[in-house]
PDB file of N, CA and C in Angstrom:
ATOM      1  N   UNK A   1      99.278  33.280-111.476  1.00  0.00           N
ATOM      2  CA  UNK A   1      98.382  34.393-111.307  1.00  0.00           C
ATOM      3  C   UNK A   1      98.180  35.071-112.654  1.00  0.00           C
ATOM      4  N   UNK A   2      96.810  35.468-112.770  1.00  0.00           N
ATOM      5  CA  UNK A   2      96.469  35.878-114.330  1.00  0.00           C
ATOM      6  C   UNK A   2      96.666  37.668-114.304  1.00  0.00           C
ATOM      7  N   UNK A   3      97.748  37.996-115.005  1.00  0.00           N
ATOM      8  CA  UNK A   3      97.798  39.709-115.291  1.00  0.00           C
ATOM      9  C   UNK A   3      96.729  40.309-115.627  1.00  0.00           C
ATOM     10  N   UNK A   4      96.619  41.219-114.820  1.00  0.00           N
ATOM     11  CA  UNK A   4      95.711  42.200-115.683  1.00  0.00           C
ATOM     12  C   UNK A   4      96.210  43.547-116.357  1.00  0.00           C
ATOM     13  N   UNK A   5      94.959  43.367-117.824  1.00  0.00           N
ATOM     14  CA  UNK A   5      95.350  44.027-118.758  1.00  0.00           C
ATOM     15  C   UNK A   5      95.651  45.621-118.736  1.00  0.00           C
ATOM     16  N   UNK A   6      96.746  46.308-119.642  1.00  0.00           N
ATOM     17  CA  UNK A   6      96.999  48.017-119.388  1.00  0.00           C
ATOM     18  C   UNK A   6      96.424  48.599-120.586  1.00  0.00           C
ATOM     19  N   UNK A   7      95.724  48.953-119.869  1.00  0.00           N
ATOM     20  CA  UNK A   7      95.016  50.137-120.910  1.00  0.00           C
ATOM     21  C   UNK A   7      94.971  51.596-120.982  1.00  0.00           C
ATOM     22  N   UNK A   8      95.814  52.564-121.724  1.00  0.00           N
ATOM     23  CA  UNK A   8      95.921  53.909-121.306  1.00  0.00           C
ATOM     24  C   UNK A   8      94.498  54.514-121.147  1.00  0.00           C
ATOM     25  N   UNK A   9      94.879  55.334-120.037  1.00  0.00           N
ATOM     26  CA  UNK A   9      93.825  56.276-119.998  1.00  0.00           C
ATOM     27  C   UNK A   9      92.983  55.586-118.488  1.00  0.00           C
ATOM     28  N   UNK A  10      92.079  56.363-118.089  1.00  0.00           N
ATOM     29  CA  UNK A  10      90.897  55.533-117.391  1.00  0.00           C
ATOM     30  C   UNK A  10      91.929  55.301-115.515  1.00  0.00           C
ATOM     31  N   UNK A  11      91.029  55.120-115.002  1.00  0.00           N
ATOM     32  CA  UNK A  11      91.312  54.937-113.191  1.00  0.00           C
ATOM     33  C   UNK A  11      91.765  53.402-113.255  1.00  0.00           C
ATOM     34  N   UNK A  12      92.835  53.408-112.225  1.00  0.00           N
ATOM     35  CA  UNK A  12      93.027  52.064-111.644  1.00  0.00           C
ATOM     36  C   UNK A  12      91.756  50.918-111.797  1.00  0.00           C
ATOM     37  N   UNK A  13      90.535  50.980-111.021  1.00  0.00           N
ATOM     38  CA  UNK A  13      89.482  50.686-111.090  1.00  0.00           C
ATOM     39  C   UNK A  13      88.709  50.273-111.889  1.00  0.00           C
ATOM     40  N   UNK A  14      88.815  50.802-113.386  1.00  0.00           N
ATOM     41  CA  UNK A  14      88.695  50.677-114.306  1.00  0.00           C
ATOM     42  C   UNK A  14      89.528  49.444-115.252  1.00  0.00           C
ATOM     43  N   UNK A  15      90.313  49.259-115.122  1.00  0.00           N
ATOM     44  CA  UNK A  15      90.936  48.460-115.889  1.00  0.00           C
ATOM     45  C   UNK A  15      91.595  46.893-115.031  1.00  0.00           C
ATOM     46  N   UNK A  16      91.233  46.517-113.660  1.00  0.00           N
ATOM     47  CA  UNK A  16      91.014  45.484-113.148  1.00  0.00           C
ATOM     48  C   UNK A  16      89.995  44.536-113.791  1.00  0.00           C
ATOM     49  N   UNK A  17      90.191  43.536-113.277  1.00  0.00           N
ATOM     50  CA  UNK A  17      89.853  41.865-114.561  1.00  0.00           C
ATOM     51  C   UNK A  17      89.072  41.945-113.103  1.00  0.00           C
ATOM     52  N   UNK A  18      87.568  41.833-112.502  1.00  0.00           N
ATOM     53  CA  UNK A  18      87.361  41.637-111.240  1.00  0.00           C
ATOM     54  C   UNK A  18      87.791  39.658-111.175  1.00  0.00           C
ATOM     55  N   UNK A  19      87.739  38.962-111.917  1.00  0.00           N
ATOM     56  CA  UNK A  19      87.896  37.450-112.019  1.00  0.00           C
ATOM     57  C   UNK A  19      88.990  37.206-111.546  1.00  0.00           C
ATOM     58  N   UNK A  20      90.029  37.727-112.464  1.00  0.00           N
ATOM     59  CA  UNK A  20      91.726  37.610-112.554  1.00  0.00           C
ATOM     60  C   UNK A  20      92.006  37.866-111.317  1.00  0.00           C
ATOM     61  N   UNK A  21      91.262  39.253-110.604  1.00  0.00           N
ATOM     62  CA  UNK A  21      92.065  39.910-109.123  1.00  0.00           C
ATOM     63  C   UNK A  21      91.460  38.748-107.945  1.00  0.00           C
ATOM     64  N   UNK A  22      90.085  38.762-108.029  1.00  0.00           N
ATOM     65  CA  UNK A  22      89.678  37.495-107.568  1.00  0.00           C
ATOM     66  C   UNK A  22      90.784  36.055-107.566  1.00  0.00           C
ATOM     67  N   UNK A  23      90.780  35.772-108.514  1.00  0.00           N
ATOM     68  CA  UNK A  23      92.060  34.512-108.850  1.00  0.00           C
ATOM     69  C   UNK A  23      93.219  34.903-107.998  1.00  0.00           C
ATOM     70  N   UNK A  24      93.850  36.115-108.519  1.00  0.00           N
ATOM     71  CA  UNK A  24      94.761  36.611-107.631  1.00  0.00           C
ATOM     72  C   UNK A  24      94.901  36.198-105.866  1.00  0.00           C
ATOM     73  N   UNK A  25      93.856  36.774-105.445  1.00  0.00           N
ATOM     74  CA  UNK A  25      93.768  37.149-104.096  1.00  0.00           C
ATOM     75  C   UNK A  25      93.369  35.811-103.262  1.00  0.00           C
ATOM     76  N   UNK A  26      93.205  35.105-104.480  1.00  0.00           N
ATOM     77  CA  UNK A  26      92.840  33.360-103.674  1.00  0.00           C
ATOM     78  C   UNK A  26      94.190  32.883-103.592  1.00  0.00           C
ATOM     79  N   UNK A  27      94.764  32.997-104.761  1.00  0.00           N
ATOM     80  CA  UNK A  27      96.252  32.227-104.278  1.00  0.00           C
ATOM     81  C   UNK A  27      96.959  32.929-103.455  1.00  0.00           C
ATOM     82  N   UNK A  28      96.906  34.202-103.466  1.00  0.00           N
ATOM     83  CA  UNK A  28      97.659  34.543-102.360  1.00  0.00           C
ATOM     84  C   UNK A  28      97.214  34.334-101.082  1.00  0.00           C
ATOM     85  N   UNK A  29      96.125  33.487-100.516  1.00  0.00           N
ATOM     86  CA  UNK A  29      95.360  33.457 -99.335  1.00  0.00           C
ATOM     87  C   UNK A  29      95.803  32.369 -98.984  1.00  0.00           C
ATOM     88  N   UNK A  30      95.549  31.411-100.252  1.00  0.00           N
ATOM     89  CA  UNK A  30      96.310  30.058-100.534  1.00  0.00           C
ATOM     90  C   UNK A  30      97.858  29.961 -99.894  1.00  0.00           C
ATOM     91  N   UNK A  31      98.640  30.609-100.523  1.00  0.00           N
ATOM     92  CA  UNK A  31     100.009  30.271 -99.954  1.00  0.00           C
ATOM     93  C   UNK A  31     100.182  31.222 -98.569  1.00  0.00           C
ATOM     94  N   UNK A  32      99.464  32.144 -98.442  1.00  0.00           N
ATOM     95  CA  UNK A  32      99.610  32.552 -97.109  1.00  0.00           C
ATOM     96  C   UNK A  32      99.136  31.852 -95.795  1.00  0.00           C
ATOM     97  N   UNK A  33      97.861  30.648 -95.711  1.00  0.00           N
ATOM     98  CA  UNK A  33      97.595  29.869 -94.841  1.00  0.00           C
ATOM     99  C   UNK A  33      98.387  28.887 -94.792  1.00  0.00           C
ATOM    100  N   UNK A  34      99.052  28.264 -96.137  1.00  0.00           N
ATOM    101  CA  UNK A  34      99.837  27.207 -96.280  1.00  0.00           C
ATOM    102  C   UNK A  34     101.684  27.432 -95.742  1.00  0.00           C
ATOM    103  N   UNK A  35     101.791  28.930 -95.591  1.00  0.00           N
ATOM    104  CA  UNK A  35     103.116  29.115 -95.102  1.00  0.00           C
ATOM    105  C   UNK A  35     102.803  29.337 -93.403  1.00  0.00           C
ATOM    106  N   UNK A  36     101.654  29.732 -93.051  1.00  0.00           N
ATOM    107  CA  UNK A  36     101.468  29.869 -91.432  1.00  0.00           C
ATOM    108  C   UNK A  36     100.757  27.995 -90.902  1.00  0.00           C
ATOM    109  N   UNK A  37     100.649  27.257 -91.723  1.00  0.00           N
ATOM    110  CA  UNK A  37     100.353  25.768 -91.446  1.00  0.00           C
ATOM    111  C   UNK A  37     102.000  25.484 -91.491  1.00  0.00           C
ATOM    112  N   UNK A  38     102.825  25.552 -92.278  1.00  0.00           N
ATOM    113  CA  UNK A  38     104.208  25.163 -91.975  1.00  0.00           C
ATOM    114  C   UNK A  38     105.136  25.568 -90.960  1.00  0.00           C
ATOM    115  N   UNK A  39     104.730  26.924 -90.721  1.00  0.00           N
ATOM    116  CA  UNK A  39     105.628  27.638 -89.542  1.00  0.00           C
ATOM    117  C   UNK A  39     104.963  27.073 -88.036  1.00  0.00           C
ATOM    118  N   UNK A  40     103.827  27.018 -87.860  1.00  0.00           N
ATOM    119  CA  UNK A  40     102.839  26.646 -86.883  1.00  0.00           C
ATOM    120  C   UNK A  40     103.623  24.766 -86.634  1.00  0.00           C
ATOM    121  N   UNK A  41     103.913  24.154 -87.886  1.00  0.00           N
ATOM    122  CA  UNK A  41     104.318  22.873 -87.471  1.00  0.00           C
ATOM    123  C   UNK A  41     105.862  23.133 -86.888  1.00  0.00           C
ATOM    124  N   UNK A  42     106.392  23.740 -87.581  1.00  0.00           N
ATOM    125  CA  UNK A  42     107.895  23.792 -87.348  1.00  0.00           C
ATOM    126  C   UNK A  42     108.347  24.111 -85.847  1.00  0.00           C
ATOM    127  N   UNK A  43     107.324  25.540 -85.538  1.00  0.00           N
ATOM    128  CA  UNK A  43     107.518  26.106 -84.606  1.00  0.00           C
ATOM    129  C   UNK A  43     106.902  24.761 -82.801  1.00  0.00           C
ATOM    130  N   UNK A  44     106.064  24.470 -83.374  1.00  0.00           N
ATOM    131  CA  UNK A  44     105.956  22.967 -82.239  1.00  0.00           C
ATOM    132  C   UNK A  44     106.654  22.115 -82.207  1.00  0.00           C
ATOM    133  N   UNK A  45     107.419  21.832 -83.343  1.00  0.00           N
ATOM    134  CA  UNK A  45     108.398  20.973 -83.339  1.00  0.00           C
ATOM    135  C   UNK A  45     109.743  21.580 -82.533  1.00  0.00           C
ATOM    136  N   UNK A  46     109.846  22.504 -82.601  1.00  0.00           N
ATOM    137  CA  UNK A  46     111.091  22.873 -82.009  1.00  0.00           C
ATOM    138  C   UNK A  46     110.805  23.159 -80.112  1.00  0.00           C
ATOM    139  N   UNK A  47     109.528  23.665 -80.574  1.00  0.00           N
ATOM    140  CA  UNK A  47     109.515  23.806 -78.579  1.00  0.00           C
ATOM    141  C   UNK A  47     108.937  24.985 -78.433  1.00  0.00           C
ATOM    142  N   UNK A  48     108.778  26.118 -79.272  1.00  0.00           N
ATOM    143  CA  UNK A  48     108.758  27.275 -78.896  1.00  0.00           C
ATOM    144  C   UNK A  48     107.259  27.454 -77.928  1.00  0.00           C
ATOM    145  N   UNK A  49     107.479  27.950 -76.931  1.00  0.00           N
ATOM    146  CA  UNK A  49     106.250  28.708 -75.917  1.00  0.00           C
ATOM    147  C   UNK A  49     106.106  29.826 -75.443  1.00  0.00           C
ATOM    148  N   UNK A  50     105.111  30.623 -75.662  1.00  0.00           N
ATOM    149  CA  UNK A  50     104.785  31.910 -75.378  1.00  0.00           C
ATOM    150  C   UNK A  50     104.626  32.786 -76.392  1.00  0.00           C
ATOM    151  N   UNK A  51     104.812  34.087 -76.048  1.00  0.00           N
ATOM    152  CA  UNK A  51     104.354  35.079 -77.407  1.00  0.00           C
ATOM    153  C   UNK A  51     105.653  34.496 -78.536  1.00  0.00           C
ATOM    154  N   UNK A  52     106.729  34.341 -77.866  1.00  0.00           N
ATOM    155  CA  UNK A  52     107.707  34.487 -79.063  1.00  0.00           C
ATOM    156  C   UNK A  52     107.595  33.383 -80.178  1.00  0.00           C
ATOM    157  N   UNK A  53     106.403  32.436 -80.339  1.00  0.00           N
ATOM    158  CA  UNK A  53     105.772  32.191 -81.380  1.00  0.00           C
ATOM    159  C   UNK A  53     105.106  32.697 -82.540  1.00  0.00           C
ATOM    160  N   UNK A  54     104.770  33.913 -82.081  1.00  0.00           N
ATOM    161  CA  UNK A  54     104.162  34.647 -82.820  1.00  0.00           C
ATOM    162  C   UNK A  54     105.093  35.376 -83.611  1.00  0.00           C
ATOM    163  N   UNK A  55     106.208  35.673 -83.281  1.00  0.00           N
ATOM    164  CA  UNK A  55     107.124  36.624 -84.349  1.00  0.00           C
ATOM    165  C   UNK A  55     107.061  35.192 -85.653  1.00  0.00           C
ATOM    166  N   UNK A  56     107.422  33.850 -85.005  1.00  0.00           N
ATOM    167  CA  UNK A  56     107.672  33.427 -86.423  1.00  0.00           C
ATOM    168  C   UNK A  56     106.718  33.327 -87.327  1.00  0.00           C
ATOM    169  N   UNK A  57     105.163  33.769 -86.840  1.00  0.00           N
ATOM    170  CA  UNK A  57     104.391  33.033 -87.616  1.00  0.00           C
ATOM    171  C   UNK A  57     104.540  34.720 -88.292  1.00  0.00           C
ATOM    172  N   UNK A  58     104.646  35.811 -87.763  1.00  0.00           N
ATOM    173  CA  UNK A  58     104.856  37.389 -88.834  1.00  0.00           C
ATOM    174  C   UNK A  58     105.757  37.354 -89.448  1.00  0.00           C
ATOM    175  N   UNK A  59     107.008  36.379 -89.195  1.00  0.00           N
ATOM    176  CA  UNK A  59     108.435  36.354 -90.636  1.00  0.00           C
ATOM    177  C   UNK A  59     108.019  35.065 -91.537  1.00  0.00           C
ATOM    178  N   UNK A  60     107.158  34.528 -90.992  1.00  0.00           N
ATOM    179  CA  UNK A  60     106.803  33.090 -92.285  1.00  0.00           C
ATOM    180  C   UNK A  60     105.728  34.619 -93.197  1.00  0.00           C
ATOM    181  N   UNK A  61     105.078  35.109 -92.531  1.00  0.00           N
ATOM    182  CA  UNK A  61     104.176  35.971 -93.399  1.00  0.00           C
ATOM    183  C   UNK A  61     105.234  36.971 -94.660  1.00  0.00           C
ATOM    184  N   UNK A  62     105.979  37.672 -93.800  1.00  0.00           N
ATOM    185  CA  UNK A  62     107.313  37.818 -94.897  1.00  0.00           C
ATOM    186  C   UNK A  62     107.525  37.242 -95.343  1.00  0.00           C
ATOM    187  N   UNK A  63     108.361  36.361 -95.174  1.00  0.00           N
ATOM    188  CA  UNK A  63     108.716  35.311 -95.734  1.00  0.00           C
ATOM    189  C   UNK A  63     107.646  34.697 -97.284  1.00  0.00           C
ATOM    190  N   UNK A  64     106.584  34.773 -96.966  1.00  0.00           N
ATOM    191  CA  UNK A  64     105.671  34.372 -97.956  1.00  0.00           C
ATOM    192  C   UNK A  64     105.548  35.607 -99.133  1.00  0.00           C
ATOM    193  N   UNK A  65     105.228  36.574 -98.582  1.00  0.00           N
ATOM    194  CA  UNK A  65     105.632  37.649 -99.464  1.00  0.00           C
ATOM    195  C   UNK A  65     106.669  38.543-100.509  1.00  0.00           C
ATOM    196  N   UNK A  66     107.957  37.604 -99.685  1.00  0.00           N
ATOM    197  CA  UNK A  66     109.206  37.714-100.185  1.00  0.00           C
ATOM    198  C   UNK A  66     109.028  36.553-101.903  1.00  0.00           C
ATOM    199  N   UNK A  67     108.505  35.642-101.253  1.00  0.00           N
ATOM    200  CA  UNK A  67     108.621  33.865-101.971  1.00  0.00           C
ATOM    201  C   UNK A  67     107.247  34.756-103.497  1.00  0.00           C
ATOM    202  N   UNK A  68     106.581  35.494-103.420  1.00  0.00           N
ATOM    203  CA  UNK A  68     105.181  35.808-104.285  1.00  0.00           C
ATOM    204  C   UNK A  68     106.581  36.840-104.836  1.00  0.00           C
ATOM    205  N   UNK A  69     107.141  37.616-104.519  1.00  0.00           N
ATOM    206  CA  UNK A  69     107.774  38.705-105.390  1.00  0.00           C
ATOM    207  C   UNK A  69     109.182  37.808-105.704  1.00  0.00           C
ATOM    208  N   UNK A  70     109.465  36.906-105.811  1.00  0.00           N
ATOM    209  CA  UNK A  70     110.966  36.185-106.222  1.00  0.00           C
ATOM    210  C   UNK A  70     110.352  35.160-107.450  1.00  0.00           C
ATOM    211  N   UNK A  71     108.682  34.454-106.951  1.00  0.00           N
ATOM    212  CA  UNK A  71     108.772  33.711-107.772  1.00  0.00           C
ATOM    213  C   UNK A  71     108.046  34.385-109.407  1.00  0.00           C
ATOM    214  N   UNK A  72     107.581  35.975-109.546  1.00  0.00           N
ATOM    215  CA  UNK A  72     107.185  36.011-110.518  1.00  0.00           C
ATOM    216  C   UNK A  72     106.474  37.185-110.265  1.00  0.00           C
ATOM    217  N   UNK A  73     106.063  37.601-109.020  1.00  0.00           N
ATOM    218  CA  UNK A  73     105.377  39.246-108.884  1.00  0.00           C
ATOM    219  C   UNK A  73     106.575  40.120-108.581  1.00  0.00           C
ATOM    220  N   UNK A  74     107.426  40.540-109.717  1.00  0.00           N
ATOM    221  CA  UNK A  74     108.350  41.456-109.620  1.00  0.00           C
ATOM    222  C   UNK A  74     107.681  42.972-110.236  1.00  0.00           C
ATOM    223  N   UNK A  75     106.658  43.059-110.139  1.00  0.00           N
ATOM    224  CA  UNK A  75     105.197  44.018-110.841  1.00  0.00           C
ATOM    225  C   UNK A  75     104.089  43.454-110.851  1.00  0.00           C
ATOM    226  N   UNK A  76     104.307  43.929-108.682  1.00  0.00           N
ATOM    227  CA  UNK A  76     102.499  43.894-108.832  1.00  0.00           C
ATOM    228  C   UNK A  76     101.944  44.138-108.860  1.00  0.00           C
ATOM    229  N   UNK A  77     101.755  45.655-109.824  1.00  0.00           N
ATOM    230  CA  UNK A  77     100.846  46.690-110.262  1.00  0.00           C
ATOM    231  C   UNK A  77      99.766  45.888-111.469  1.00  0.00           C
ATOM    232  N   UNK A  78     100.563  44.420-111.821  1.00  0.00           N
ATOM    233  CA  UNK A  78     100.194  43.839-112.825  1.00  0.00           C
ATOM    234  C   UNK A  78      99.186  42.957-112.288  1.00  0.00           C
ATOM    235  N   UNK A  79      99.026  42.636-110.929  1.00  0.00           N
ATOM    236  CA  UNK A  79      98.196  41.516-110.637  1.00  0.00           C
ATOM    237  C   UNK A  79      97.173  41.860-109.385  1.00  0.00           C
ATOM    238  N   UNK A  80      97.835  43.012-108.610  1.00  0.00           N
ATOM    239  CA  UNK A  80      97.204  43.550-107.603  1.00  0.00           C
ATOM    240  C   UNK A  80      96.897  45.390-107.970  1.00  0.00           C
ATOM    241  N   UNK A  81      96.182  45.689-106.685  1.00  0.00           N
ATOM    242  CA  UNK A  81      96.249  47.078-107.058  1.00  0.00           C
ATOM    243  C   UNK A  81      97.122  47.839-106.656  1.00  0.00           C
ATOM    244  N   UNK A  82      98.004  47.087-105.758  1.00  0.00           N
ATOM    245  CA  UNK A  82      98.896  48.080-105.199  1.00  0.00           C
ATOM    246  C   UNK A  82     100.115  47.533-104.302  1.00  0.00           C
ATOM    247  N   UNK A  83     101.060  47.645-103.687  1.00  0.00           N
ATOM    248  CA  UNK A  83     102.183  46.603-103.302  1.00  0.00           C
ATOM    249  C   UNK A  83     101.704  46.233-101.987  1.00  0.00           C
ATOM    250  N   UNK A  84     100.589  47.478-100.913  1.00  0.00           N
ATOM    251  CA  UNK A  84     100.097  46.940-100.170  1.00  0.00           C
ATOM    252  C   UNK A  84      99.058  45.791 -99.951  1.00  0.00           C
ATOM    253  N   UNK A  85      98.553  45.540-100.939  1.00  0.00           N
ATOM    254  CA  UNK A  85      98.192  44.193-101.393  1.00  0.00           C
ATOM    255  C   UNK A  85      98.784  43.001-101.118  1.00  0.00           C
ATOM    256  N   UNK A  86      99.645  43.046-101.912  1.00  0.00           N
ATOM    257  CA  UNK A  86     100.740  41.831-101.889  1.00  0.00           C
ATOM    258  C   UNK A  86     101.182  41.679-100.668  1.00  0.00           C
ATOM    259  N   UNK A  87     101.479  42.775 -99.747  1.00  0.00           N
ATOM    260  CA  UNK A  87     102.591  42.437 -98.620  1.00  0.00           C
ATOM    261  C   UNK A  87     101.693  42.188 -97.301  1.00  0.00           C
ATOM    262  N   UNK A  88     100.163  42.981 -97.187  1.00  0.00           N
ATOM    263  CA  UNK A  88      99.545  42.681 -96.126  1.00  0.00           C
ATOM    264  C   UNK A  88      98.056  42.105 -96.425  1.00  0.00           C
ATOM    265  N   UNK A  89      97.613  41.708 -97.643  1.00  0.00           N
ATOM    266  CA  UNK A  89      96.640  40.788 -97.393  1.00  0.00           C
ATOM    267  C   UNK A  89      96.220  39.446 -96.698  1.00  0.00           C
ATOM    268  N   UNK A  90      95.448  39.734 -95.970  1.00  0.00           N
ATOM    269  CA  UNK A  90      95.060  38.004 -94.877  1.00  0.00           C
ATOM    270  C   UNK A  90      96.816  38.233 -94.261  1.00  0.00           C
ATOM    271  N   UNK A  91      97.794  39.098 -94.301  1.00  0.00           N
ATOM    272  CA  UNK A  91      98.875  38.373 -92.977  1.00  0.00           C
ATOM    273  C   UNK A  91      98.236  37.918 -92.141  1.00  0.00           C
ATOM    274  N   UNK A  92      97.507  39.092 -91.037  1.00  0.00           N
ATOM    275  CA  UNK A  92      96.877  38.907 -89.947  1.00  0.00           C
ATOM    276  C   UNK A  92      95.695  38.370 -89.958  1.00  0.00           C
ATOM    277  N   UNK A  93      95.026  37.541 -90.438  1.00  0.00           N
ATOM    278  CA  UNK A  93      93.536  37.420 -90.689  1.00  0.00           C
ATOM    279  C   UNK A  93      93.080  36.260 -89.521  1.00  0.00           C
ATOM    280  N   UNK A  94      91.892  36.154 -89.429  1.00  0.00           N
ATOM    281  CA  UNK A  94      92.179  35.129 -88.213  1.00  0.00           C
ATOM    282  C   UNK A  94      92.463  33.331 -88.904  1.00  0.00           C
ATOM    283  N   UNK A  95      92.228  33.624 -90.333  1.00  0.00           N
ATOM    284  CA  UNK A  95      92.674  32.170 -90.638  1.00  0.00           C
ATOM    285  C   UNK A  95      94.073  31.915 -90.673  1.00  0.00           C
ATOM    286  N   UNK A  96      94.596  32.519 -90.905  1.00  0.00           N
ATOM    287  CA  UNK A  96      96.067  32.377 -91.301  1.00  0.00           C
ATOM    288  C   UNK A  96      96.686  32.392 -89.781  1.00  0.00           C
ATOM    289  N   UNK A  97      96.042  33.133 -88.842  1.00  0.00           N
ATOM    290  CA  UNK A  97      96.781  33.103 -87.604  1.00  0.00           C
ATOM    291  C   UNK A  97      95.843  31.780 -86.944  1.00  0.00           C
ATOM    292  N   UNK A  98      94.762  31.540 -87.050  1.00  0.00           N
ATOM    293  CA  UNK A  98      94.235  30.142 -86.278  1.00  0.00           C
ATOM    294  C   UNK A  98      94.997  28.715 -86.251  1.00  0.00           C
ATOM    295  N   UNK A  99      95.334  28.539 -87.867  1.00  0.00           N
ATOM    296  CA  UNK A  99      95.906  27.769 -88.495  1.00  0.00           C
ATOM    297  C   UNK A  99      97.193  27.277 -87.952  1.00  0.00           C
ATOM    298  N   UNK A 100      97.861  28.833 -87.884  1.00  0.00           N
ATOM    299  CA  UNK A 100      99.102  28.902 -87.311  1.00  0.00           C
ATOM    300  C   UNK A 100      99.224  28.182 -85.853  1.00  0.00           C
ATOM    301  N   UNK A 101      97.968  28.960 -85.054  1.00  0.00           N
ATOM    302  CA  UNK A 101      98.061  28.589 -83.687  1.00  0.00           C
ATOM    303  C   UNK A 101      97.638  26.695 -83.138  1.00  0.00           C
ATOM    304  N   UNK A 102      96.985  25.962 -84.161  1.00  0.00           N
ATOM    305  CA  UNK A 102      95.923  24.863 -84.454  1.00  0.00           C
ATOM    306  C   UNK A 102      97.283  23.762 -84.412  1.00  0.00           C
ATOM    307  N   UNK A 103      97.938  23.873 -85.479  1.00  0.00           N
ATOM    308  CA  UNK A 103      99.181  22.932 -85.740  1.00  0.00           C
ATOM    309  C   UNK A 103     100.516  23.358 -84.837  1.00  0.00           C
ATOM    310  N   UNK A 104     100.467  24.443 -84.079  1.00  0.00           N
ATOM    311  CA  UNK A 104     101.593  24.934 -83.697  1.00  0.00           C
ATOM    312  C   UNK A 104     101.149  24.172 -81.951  1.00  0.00           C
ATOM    313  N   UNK A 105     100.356  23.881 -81.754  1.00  0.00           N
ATOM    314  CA  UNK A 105      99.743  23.632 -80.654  1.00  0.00           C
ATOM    315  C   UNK A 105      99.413  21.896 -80.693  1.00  0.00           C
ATOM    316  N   UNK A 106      99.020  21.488 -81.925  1.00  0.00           N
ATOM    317  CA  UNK A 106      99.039  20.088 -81.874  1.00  0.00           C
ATOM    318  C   UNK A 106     100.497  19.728 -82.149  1.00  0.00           C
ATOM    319  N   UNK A 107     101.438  19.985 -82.918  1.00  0.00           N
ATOM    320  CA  UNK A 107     102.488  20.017 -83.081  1.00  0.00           C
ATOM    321  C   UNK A 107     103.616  19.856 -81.902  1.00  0.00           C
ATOM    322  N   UNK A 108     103.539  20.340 -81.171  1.00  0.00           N
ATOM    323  CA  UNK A 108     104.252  20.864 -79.529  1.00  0.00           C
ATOM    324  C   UNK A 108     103.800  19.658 -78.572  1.00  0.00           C
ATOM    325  N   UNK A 109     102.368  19.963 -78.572  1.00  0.00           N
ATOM    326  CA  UNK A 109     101.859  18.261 -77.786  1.00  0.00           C
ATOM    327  C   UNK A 109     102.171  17.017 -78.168  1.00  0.00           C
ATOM    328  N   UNK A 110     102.299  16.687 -79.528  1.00  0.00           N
ATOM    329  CA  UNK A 110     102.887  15.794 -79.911  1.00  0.00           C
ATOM    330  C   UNK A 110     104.203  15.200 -79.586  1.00  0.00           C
ATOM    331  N   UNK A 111     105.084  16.553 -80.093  1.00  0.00           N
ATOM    332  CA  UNK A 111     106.205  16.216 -79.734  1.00  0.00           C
ATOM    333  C   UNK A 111     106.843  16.582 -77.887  1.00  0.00           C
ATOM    334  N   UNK A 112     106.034  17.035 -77.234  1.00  0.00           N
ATOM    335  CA  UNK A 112     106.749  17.754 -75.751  1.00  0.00           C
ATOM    336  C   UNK A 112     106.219  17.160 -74.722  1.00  0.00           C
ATOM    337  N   UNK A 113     104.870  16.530 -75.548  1.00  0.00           N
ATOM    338  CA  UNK A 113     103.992  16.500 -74.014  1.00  0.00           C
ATOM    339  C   UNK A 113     103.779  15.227 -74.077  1.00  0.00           C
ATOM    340  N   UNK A 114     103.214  14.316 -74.895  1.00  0.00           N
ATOM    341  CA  UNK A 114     103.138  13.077 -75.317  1.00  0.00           C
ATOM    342  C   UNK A 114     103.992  11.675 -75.483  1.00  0.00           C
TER     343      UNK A 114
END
């Protein structure tokens, strides 16, 4: 993810890269569909049915957010605008939860029903 630059003086707003935050906000969309495509497989693989699928696909979303601040956003004032950024962009979005539900559902049939 490309930092953006500090410049004293001037609004938040002001000193965003719109490209860089752009760049930003793709990879994080990126590894956030790609951690609810893994939990969605895992979670069919094991069996799970009913709502209590859904908690795992909200701790893979942690979980993903945890994995963005361990591997290098330890300041993400530097890449986002704000920590609510980082922690709840696209969680809930309907791609990241479709995805989830798509493989978590072919996943389960595969292995339960088939």
């Amino acid at each position: 993810m490309a930092p953006k630059r500090q410049i004293k003086g001037g609004s938040i707003q002001e000193l965003v890269n719109p490209s860089a935050y752009k760049s930003n906000l793709q990879a994080l969309d990126f590894l956030r569909n790609f951690a609810a495509v893994i939990a969605g497989i895992v979670v069919g693989i094991c069996g799970v049915v009913g709502w209590h699928g859904f908690i795992y696909h909200f701790v893979s979303q942690l979980a993903c957010a945890g994995a963005m601040i361990l591997k290098g956003c330890t300041k993400p004032s530097q890449y986002f605008v704000s920590w609510n950024t980082l922690l709840f962009h696209s969680a809930l979005s309907s791609t990241t939860l479709l995805s989830f539900i798509l493989f978590w559902m072919i996943f389960y049939n595969l292995c339960h029903v088939f």
